[in-house]
N, C-alpha and C. Protein backbone atom coordinates (compact mmCIF):
# COMPACT_ATOMS: atom_id res chain seq x y z
N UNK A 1 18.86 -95.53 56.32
CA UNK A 1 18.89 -94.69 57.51
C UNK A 1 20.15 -93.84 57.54
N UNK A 2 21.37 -94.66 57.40
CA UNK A 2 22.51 -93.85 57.06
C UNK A 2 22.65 -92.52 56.00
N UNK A 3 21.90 -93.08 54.83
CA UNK A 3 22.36 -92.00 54.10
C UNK A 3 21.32 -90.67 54.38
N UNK A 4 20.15 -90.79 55.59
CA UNK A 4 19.12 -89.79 56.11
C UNK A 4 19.98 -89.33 56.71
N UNK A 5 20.95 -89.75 57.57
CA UNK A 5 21.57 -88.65 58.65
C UNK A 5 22.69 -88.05 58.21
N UNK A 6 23.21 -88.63 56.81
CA UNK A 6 23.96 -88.00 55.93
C UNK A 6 23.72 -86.64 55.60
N UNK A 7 22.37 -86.85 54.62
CA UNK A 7 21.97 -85.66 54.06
C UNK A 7 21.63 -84.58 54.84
N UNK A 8 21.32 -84.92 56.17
CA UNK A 8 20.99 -83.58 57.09
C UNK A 8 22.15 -83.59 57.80
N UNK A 9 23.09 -83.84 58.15
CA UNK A 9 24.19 -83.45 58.24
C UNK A 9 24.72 -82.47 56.81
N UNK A 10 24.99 -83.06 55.41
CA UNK A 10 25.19 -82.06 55.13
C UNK A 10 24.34 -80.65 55.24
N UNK A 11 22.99 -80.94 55.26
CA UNK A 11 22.15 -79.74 54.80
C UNK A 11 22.95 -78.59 55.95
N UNK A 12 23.04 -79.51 57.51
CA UNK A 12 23.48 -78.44 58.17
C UNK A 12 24.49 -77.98 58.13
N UNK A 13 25.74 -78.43 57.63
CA UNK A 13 26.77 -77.60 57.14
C UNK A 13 26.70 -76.66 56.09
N UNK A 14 25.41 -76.87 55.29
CA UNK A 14 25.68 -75.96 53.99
C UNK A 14 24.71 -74.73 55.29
N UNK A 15 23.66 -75.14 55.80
CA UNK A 15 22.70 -74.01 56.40
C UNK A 15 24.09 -73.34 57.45
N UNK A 16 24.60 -74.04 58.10
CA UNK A 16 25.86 -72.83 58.95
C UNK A 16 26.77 -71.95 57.92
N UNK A 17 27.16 -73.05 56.96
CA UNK A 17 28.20 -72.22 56.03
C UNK A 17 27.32 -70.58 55.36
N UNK A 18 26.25 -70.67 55.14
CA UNK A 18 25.45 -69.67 54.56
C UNK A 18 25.27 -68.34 56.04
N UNK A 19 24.65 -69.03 57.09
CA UNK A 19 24.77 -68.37 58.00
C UNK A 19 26.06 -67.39 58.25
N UNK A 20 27.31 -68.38 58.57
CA UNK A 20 28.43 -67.61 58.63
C UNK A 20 28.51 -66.29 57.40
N UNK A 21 28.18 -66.53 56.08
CA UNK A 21 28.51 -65.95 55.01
C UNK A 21 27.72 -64.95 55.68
N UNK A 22 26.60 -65.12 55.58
CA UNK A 22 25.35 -63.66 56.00
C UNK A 22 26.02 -63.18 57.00
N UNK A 23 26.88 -63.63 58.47
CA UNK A 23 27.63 -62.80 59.41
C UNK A 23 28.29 -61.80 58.65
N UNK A 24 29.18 -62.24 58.01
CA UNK A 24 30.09 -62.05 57.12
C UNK A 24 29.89 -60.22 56.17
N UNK A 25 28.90 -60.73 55.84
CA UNK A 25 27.98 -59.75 55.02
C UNK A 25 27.10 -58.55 55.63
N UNK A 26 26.40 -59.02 56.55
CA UNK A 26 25.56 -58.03 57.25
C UNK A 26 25.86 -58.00 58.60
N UNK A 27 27.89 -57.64 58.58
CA UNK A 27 28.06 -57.74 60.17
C UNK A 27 27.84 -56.64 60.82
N UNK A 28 27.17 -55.37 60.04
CA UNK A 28 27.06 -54.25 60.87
C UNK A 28 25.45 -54.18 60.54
N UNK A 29 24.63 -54.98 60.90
CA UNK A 29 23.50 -55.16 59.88
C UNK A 29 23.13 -54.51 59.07
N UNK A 30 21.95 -53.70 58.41
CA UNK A 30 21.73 -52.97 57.54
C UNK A 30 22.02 -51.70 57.10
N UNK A 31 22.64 -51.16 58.10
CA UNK A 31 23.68 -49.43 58.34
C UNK A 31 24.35 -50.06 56.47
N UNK A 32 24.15 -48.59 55.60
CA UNK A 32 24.97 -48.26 54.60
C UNK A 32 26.68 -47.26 55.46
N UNK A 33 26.13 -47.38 56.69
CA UNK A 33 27.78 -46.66 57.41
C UNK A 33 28.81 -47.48 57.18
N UNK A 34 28.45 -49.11 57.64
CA UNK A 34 29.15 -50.13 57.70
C UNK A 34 30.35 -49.86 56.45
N UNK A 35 31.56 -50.47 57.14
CA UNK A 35 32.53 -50.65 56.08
C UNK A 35 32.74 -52.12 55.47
N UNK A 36 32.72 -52.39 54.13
CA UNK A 36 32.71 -53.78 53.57
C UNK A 36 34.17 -54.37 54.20
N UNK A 37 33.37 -55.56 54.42
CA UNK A 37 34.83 -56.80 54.69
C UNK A 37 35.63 -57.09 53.75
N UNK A 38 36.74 -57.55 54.13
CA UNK A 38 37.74 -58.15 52.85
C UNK A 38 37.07 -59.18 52.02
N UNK A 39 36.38 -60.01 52.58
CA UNK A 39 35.30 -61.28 51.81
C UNK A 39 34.21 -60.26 50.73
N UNK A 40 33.79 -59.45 51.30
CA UNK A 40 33.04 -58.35 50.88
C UNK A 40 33.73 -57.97 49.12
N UNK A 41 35.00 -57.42 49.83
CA UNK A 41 35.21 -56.79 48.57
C UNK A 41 36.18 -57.78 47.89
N UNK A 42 36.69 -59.09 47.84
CA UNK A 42 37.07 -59.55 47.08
C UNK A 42 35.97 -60.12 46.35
N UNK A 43 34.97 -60.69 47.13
CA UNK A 43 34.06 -60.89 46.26
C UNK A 43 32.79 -60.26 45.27
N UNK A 44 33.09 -58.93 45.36
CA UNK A 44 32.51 -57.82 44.60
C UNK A 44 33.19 -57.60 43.57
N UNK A 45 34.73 -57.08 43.45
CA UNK A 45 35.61 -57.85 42.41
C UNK A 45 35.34 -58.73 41.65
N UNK A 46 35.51 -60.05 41.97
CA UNK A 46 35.45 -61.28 41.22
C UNK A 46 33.57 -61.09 40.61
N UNK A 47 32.96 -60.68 41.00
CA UNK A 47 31.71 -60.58 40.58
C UNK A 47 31.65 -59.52 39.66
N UNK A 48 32.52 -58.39 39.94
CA UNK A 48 32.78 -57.62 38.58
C UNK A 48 33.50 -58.23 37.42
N UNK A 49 34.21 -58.87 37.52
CA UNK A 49 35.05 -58.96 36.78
C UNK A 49 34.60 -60.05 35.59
N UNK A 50 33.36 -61.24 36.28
CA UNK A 50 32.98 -62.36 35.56
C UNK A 50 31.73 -61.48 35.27
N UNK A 51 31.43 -60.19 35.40
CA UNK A 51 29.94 -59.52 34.73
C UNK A 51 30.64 -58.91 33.37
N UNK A 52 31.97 -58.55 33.22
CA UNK A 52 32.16 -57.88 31.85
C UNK A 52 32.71 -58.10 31.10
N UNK A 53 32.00 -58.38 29.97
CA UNK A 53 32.47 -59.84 28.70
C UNK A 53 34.11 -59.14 28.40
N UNK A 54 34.44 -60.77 28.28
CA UNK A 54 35.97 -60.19 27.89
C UNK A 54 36.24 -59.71 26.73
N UNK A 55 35.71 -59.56 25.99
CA UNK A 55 35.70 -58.74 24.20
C UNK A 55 35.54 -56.97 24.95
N UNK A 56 34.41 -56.51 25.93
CA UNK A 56 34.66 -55.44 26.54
C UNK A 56 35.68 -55.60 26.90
N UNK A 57 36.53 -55.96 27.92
CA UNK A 57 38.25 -55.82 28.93
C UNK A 57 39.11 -55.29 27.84
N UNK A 58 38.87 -56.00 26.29
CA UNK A 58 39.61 -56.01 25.39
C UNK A 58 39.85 -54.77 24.64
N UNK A 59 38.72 -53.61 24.65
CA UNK A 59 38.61 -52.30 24.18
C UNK A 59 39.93 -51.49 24.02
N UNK A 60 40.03 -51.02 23.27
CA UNK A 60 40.99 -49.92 23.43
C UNK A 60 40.76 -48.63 23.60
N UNK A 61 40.64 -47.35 24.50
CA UNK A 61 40.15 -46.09 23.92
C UNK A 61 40.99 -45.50 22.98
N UNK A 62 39.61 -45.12 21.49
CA UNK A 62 39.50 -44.58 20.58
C UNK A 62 40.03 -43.30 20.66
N UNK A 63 39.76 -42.66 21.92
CA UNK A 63 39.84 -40.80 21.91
C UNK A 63 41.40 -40.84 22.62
N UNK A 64 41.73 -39.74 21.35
CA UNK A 64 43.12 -39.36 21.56
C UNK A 64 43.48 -38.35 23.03
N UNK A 65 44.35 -38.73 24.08
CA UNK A 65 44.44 -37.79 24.93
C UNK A 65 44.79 -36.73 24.50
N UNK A 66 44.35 -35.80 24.35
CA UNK A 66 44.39 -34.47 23.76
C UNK A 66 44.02 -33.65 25.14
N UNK A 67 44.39 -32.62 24.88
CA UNK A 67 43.97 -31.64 25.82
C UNK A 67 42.87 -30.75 26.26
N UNK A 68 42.17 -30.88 24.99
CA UNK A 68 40.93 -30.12 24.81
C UNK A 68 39.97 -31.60 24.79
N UNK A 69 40.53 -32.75 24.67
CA UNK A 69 39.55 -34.04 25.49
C UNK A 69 39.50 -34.31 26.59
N UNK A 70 40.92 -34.16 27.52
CA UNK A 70 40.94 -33.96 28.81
C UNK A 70 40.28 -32.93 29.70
N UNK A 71 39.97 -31.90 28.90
CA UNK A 71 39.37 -30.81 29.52
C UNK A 71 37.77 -30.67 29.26
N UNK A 72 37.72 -31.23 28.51
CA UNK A 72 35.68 -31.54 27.86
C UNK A 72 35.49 -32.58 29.37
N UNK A 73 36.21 -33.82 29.36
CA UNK A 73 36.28 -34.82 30.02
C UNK A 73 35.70 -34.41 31.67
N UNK A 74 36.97 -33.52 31.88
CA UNK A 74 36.80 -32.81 33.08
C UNK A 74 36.16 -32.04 33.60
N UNK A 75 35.52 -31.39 32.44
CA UNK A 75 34.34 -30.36 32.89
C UNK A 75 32.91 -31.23 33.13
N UNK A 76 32.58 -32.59 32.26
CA UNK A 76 32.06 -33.57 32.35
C UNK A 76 31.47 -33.95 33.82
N UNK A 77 32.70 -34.59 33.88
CA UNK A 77 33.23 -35.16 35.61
C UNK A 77 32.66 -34.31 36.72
N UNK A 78 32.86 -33.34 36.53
CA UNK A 78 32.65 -32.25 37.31
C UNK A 78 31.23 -31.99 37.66
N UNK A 79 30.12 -32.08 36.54
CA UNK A 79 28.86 -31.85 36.43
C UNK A 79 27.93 -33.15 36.91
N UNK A 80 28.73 -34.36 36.46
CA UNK A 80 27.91 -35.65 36.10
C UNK A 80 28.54 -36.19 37.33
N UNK A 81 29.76 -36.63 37.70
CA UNK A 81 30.36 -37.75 38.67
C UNK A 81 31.02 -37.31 39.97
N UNK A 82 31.24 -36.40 39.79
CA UNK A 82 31.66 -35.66 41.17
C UNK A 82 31.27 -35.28 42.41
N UNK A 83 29.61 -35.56 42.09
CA UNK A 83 28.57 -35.53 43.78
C UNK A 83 29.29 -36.77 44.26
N UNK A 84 29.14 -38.19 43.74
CA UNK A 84 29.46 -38.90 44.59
C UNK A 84 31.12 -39.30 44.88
N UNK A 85 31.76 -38.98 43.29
CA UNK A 85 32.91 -38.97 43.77
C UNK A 85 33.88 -38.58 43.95
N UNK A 86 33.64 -36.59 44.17
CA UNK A 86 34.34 -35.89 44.52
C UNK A 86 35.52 -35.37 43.12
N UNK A 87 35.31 -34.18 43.21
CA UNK A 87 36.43 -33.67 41.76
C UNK A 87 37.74 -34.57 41.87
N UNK A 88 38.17 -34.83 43.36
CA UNK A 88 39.65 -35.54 42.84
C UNK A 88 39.60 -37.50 42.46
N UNK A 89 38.44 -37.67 42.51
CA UNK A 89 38.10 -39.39 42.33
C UNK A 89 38.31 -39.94 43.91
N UNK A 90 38.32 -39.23 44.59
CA UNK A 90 38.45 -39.84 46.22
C UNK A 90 36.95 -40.72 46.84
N UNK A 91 36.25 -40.13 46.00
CA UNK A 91 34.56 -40.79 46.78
C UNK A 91 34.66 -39.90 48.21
N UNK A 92 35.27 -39.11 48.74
CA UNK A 92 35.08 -38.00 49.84
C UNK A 92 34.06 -36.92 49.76
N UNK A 93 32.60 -37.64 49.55
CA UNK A 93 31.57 -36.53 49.28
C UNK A 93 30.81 -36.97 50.31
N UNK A 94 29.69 -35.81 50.66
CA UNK A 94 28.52 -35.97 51.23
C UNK A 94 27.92 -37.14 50.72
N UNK A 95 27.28 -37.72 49.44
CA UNK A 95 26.59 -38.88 49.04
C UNK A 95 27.37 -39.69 49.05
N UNK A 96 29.02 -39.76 48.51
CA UNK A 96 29.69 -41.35 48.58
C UNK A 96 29.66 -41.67 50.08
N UNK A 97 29.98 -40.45 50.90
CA UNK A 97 29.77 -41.16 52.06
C UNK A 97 29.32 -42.53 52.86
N UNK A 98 27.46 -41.65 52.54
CA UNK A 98 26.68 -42.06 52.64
C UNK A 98 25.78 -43.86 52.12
N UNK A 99 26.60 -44.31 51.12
CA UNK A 99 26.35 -45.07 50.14
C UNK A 99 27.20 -46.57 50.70
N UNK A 100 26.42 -47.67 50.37
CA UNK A 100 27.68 -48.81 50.67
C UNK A 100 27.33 -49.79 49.45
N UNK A 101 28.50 -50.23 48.98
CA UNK A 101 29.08 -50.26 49.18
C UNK A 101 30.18 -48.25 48.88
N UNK A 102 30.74 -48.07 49.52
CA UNK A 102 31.04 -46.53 49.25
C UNK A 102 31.91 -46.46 47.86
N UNK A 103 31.55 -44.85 46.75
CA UNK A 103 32.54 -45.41 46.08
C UNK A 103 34.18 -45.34 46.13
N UNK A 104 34.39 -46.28 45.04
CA UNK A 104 35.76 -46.46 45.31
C UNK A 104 36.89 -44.92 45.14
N UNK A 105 37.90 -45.53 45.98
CA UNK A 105 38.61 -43.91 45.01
C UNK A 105 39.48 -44.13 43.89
N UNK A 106 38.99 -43.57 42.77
CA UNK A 106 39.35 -43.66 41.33
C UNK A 106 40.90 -43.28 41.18
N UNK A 107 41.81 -43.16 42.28
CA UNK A 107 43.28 -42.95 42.04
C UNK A 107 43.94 -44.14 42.47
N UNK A 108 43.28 -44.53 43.22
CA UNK A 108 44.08 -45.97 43.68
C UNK A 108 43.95 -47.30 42.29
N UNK A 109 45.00 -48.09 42.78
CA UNK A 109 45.54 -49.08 41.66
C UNK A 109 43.77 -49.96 41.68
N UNK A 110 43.27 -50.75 42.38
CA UNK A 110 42.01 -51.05 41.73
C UNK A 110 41.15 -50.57 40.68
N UNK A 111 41.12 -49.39 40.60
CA UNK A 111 40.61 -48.95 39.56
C UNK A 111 41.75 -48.11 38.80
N UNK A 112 42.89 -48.06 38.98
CA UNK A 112 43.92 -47.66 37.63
C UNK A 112 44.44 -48.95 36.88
N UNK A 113 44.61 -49.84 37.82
CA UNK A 113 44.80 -51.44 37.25
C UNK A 113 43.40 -52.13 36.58
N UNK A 114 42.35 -51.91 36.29
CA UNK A 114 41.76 -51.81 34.70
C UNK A 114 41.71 -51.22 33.91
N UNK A 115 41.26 -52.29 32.87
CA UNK A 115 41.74 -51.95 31.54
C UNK A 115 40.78 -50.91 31.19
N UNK A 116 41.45 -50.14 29.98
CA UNK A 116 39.91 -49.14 29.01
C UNK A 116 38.73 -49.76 29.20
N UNK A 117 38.51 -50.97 28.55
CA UNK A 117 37.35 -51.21 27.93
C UNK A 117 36.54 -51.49 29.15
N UNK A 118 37.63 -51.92 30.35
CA UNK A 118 36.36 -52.38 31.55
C UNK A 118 35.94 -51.09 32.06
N UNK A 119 36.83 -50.02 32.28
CA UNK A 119 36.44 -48.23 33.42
C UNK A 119 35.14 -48.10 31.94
N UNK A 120 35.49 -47.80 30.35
CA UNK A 120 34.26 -48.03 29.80
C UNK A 120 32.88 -48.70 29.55
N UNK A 121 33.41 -50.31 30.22
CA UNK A 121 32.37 -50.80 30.46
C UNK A 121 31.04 -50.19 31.76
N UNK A 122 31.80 -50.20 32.85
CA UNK A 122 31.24 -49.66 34.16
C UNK A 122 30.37 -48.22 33.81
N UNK A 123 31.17 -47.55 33.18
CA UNK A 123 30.44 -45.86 33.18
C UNK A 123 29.60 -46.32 31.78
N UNK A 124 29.45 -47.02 31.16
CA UNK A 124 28.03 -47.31 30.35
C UNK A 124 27.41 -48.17 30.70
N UNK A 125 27.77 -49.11 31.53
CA UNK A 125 26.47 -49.85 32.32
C UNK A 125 26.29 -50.02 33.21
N UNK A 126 26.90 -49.72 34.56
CA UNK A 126 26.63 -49.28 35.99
C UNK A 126 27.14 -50.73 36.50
N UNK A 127 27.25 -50.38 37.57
CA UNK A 127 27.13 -52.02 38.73
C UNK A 127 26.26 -52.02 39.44
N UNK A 128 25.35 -53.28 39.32
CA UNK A 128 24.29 -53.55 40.14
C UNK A 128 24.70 -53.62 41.70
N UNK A 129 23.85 -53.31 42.50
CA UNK A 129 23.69 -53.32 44.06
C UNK A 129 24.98 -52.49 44.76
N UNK A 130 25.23 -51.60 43.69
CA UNK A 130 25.86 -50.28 43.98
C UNK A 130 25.10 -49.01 43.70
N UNK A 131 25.85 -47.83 44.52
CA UNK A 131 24.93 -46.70 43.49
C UNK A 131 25.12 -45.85 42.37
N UNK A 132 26.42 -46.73 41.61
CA UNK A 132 26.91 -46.78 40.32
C UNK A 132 25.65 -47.00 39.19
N UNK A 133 25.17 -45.99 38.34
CA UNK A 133 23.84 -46.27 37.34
C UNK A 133 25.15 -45.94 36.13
N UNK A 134 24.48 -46.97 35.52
CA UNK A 134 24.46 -46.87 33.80
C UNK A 134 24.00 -45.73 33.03
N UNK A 135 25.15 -45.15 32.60
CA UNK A 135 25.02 -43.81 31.92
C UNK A 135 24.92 -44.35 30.03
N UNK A 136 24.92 -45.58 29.86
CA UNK A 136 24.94 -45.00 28.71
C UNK A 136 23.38 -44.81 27.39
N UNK A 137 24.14 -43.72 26.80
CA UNK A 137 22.73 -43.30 25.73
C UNK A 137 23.43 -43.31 24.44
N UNK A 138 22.66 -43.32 23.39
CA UNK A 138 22.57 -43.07 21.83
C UNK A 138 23.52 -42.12 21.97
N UNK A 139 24.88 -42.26 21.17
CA UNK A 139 25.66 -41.36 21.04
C UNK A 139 26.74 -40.84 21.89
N UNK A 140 26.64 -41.59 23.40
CA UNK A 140 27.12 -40.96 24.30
C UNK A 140 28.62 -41.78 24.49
N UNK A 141 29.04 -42.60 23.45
CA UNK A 141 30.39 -43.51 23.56
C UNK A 141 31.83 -42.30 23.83
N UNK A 142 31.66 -41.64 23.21
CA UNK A 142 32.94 -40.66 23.01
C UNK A 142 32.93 -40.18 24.23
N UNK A 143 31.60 -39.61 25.14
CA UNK A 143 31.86 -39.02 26.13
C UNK A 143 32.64 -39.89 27.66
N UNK A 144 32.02 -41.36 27.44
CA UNK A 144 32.37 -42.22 28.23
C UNK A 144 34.00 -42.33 28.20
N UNK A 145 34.16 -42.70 26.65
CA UNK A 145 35.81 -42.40 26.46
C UNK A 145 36.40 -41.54 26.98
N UNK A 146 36.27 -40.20 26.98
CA UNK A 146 36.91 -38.97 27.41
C UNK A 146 37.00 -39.06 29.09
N UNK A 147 35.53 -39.64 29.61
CA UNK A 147 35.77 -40.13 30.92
C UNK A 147 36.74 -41.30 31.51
N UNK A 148 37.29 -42.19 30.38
CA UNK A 148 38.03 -42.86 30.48
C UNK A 148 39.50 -42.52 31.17
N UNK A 149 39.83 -41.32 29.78
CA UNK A 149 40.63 -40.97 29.72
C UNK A 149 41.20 -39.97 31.41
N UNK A 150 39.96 -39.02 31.84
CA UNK A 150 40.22 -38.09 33.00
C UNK A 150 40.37 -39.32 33.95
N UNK A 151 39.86 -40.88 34.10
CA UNK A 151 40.46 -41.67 35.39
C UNK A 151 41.61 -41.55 35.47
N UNK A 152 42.09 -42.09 34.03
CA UNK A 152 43.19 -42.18 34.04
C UNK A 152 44.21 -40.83 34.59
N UNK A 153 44.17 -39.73 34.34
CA UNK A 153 44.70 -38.54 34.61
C UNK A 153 44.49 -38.00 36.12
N UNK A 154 43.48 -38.61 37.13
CA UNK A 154 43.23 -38.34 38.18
C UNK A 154 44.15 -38.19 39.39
N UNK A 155 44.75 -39.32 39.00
CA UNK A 155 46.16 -39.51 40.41
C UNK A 155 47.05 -38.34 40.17
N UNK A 156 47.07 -36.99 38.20
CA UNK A 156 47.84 -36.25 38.56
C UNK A 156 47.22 -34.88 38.43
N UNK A 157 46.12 -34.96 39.08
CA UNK A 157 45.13 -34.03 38.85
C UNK A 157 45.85 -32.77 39.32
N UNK A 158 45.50 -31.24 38.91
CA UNK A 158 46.83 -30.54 39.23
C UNK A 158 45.56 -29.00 40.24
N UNK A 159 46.12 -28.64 41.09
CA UNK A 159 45.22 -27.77 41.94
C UNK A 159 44.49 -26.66 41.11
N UNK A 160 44.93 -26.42 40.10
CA UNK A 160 44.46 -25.75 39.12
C UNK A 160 42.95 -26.05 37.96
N UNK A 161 43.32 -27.74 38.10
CA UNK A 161 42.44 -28.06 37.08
C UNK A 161 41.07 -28.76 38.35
N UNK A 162 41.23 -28.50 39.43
CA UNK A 162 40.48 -28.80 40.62
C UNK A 162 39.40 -27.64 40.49
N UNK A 163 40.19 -26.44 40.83
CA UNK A 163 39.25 -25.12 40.99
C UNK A 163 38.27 -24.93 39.98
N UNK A 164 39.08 -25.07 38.76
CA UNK A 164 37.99 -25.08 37.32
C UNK A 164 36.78 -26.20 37.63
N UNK A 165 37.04 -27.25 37.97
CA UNK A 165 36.02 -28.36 38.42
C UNK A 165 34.68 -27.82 39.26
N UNK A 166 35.52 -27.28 40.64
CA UNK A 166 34.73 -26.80 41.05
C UNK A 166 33.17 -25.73 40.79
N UNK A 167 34.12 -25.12 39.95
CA UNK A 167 33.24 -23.73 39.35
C UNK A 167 32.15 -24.54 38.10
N UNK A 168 32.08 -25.65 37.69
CA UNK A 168 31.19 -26.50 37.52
C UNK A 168 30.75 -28.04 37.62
N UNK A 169 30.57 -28.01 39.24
CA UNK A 169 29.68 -28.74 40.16
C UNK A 169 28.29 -27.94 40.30
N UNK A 170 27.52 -29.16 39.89
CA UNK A 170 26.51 -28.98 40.23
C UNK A 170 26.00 -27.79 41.77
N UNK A 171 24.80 -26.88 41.25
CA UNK A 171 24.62 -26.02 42.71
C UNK A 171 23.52 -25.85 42.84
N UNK A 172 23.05 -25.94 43.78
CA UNK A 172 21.61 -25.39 44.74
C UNK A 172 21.20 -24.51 44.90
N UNK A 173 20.06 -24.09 45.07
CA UNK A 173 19.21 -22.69 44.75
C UNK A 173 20.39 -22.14 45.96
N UNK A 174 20.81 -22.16 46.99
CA UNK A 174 21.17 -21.42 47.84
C UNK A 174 22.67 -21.22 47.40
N UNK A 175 23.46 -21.90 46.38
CA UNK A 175 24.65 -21.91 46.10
C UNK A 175 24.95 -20.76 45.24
N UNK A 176 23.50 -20.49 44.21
CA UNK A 176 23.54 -19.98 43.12
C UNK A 176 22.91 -18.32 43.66
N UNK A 177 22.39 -18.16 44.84
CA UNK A 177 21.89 -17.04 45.12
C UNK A 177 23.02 -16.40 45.95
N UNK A 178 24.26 -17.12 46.55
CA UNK A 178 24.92 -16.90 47.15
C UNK A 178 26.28 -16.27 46.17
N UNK A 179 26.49 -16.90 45.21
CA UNK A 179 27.25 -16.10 43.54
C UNK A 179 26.25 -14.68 43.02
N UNK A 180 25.62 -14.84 42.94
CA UNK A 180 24.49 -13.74 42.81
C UNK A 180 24.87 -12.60 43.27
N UNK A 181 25.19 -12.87 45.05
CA UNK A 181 25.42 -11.92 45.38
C UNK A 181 26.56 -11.16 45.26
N UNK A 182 27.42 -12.14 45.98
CA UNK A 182 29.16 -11.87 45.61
C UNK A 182 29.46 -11.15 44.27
N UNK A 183 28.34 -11.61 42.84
CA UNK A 183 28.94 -10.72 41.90
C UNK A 183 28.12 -9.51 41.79
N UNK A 184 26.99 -9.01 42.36
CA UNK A 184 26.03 -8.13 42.61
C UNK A 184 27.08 -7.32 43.72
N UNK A 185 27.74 -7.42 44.52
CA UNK A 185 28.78 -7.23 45.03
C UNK A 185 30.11 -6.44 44.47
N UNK A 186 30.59 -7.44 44.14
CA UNK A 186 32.02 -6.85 42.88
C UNK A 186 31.33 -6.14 42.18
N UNK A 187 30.30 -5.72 41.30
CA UNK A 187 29.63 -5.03 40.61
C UNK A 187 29.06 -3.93 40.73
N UNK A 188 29.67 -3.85 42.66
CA UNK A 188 28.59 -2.39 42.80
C UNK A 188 27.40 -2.15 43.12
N UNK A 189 26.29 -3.12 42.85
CA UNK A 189 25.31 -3.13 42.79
C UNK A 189 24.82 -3.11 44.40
N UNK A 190 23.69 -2.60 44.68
CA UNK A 190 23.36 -2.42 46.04
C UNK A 190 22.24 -3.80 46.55
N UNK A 191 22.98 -4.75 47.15
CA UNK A 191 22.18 -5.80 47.39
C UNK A 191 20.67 -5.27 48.27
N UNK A 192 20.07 -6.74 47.76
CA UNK A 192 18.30 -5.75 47.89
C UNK A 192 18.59 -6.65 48.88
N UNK A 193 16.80 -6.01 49.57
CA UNK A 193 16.82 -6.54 51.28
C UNK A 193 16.21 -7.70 51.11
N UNK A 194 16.34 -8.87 52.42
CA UNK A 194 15.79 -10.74 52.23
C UNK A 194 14.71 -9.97 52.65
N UNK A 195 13.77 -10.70 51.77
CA UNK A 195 12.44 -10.58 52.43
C UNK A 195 11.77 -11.08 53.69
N UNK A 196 11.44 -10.48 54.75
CA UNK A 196 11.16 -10.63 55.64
C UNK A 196 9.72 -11.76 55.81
N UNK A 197 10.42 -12.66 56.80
CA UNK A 197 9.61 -13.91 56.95
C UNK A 197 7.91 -13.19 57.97
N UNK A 198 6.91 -14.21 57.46
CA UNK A 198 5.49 -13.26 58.51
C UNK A 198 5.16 -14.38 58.98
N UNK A 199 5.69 -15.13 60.05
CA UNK A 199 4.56 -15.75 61.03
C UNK A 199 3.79 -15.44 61.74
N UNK A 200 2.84 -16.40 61.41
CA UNK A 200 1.49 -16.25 61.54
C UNK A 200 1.22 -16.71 63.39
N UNK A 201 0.78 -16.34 63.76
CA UNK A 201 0.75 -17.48 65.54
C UNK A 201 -0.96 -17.50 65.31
């Protein structure tokens, strides 16, 4: 009889302890607005950290910082990683926003305090139950490297090598009709008329 009121005693400490955890976890319930808890993100950490074999941590990058790798790198960044996390690595975009856990910002010591092989591990195989995807393909190691390399360079990113970024980010039919004009513009050219909308009643 004793050891019956044992075991449901423990069960109910493990069923509160889980409860609390789920507080813990879904204290703003399902809102991606919510900001992660400290429990949150230490334990997202430690869950990164036991996902990437230590022979990866161990990597060294191969690609020489060069300048014309830093700048492939960056034009990269710019096209591929920069919706969500913004040309300067801040995660200050419309989609990181939006996203939880949000991403991190790539200048701060959490992510300058890993190693090569792990920032290479992550950008070739994503983190699960983030909206970090696994980029990598046949061939695509060098490019990951070079992305290695621009984290690293981020904290001294220079206003100059921003603007160039900019001028290739990804753009939207309305982004690209809006350059269109501006150089249809500088050019002289006599912008044609918007075509006039016909509703129907």
């Amino acid at each position: 009889m004793k050891r019956g009121i044992l075991i449901l005693v423990s069960l109910a400490v493990v069923a509160g302890a889980l409860c609390l955890l789920a507080m813990f976890i879904l204290h703003n319930g399902l809102s991606a607005r919510a900001k992660p808890t400290s429990m949150e993100k230490m334990m997202a950490r430690n869950a990164r950290h036991l996902a990437i074999p230590a022979s990866a941590r161990a990597l060294r990058n191969p690609v020489p910082a060069s300048e014309e790798n830093l700048r492939a790198a960056r034009l990269h960044f710019a096209d591929h990683c920069a919706t969500c996390h913004g040309n300067d690595g801040s995660g200050d975009t419309m989609f990181g926003r939006g996203m939880y856990p949000k991403p991190p910002d790539l200048r701060e010591h959490d992510t300058q305090n890993l190693s090569d092989g792990e920032l290479f591990w992550i950008i070739e195989n994503g983190v699960r139950f983030t909206g970090m995807p696994a980029f990598s393909n046949p061939g695509s190691e060098d490019d990951s490297w070079k992305l290695v390399l621009f984290i690293r360079h981020l904290p001294r990113l220079t206003p100059e090598e921003r603007m160039e970024m900019e001028k290739n980010n990804p753009k939207g039919p309305d982004d690209r009709e809006e350059e269109k004009q501006e150089d249809d513009f500088l050019n002289g050219a006599t912008p044609a008329p918007k075509p006039e909308s016909h509703h129907q009643h």
